[in-house]
C-alpha atoms as a PDB file:
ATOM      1  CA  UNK A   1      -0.043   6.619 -27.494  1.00  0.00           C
ATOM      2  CA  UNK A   2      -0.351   9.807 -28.508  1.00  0.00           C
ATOM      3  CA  UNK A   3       2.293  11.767 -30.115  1.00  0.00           C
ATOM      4  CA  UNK A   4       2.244  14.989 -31.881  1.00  0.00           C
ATOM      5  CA  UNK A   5       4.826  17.686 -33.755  1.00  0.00           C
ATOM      6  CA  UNK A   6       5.537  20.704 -31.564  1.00  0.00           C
ATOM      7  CA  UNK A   7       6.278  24.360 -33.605  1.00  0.00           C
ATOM      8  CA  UNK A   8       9.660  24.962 -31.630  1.00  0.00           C
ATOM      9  CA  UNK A   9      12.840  25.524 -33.509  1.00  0.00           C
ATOM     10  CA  UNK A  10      13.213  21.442 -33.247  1.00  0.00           C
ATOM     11  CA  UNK A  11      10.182  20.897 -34.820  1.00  0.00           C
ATOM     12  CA  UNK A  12      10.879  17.558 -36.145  1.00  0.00           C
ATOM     13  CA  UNK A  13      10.785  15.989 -32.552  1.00  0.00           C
ATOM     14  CA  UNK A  14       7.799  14.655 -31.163  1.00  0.00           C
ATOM     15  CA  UNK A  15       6.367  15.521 -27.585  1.00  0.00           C
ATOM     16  CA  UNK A  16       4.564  13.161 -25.537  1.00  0.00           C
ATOM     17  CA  UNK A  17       0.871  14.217 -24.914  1.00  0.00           C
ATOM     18  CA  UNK A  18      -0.346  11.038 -23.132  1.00  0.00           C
ATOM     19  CA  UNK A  19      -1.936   7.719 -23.782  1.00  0.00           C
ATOM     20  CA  UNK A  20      -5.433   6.608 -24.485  1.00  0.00           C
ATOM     21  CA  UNK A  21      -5.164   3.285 -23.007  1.00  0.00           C
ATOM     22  CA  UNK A  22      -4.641   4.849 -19.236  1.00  0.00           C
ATOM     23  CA  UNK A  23      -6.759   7.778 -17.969  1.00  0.00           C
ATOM     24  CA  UNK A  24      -5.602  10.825 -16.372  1.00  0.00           C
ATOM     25  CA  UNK A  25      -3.984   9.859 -12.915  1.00  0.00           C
ATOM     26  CA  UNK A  26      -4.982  12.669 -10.819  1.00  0.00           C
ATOM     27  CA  UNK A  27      -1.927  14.120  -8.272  1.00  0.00           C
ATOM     28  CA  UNK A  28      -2.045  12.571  -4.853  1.00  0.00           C
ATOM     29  CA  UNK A  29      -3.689  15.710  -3.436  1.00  0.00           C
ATOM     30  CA  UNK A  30      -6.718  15.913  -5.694  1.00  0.00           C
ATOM     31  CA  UNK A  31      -9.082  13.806  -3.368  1.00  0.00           C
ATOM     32  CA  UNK A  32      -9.152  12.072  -0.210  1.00  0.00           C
ATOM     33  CA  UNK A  33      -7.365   8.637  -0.027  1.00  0.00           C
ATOM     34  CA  UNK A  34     -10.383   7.404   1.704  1.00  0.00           C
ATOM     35  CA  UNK A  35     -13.251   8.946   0.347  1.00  0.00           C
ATOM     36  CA  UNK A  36     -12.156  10.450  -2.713  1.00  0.00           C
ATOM     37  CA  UNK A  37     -13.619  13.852  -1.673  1.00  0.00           C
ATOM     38  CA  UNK A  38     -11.887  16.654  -3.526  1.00  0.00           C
ATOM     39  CA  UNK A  39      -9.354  18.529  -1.622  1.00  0.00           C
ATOM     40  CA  UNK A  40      -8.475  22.173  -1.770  1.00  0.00           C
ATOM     41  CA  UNK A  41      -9.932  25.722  -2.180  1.00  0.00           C
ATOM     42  CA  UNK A  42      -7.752  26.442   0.846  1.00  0.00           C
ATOM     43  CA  UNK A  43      -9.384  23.808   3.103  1.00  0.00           C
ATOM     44  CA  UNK A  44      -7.370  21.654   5.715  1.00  0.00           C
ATOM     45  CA  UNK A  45      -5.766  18.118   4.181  1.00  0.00           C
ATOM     46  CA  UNK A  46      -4.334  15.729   6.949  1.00  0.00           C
ATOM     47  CA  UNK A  47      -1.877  13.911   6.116  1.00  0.00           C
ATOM     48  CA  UNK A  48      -0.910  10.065   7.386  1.00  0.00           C
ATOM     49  CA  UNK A  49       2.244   8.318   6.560  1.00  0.00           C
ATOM     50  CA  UNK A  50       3.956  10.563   4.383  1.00  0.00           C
ATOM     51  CA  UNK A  51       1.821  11.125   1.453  1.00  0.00           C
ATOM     52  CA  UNK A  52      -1.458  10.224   2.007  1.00  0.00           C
ATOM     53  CA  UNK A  53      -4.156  12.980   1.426  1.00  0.00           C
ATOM     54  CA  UNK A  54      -7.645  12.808   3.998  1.00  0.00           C
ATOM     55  CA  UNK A  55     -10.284  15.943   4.000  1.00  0.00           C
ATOM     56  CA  UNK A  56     -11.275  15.274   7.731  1.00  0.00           C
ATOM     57  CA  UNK A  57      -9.368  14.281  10.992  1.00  0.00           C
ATOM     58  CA  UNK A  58     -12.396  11.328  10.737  1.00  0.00           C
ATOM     59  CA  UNK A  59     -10.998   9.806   7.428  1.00  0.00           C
ATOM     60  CA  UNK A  60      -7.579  10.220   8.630  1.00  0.00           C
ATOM     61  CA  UNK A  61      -8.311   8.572  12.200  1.00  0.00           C
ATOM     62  CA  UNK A  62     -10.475   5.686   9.926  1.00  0.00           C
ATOM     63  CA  UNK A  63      -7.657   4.327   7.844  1.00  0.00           C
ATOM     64  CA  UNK A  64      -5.361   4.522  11.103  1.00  0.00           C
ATOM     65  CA  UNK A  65      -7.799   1.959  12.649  1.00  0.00           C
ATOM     66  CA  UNK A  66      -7.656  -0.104   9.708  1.00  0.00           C
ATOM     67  CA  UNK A  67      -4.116   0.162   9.472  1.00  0.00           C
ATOM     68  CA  UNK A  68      -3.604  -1.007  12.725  1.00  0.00           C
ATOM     69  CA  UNK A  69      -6.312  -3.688  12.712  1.00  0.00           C
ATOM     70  CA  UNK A  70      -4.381  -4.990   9.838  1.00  0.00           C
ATOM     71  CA  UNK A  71      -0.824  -4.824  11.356  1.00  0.00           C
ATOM     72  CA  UNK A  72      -2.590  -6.439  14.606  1.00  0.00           C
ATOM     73  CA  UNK A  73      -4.094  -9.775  12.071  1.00  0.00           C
ATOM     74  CA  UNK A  74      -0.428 -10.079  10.568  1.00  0.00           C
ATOM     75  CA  UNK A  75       1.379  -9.795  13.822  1.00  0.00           C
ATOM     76  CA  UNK A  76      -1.181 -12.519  14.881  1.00  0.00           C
ATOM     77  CA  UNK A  77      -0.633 -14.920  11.861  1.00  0.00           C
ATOM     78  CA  UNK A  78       3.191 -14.647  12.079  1.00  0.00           C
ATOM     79  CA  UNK A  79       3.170 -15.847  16.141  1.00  0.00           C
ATOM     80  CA  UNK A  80       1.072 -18.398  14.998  1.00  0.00           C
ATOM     81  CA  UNK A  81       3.006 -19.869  12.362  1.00  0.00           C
ATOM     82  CA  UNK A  82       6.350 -19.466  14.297  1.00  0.00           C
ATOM     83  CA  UNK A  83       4.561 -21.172  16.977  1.00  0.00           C
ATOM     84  CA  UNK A  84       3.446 -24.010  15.103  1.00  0.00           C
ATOM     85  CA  UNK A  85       7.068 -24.501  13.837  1.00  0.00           C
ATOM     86  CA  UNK A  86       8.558 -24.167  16.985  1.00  0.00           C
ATOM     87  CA  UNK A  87       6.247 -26.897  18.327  1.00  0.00           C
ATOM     88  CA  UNK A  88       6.789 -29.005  15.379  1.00  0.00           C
ATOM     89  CA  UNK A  89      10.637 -28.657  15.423  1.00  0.00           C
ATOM     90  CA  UNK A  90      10.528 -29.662  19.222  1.00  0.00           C
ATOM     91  CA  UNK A  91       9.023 -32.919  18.496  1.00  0.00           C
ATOM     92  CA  UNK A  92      11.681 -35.367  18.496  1.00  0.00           C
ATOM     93  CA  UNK A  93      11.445 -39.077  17.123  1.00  0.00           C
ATOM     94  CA  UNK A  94      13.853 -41.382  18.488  1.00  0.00           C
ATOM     95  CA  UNK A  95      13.984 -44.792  16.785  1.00  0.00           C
ATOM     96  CA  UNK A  96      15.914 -47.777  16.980  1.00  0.00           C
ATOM     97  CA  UNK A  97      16.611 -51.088  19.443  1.00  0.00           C
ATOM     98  CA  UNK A  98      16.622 -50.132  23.300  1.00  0.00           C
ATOM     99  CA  UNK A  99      18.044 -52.984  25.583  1.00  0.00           C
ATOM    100  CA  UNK A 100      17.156 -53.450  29.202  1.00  0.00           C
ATOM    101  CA  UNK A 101      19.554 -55.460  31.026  1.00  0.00           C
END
């Protein structure tokens, strides 16, 4: 971590000026979310689900589709496990004597 003394009237306080063990984080609307394109010098950014930066309608309308492809293989895997316990929990064992008189 990085700390250093500032000049201002408090100048025995230290100011945080980052860390060396994580690199500069760049704001969410530096580059594209997709392909990391730099955004800006008054160009168009779409945006998708709140805050999430494309360049291009193309990018944008890519990470819909694999959004929804995604969505679409978890709906999938959840109606087939709640199937398979459904038909599991129908099964019923009956044991014990039966008499036929």
């Amino acid at each position: 971590m990085a700390a250093s003394s500032s000049s201002s009237p408090r100048s025995g306080l230290l100011y945080y000026a980052g860390c060396e063990e994580y690199p500069h984080q760049p704001h969410f609307l530096e580059a594209c979310f997709l392909c990391q394109k730099p955004l800006g010098n008054n160009a168009d950014i779409f945006m998708y689900r709140g805050n999430t930066p494309f360049c291009s309608k193309e990018c944008r309308q890519e990470q819909m589709e694999f959004d929804e492809a995604k969505e679409k293989s978890w709906n999938m895997r959840s109606l087939r496990k709640s199937d398979s316990n459904k038909s599991s929990s129908n099964k019923a064992v009956r044991s014990g004597t039966v008499a036929v008189a």
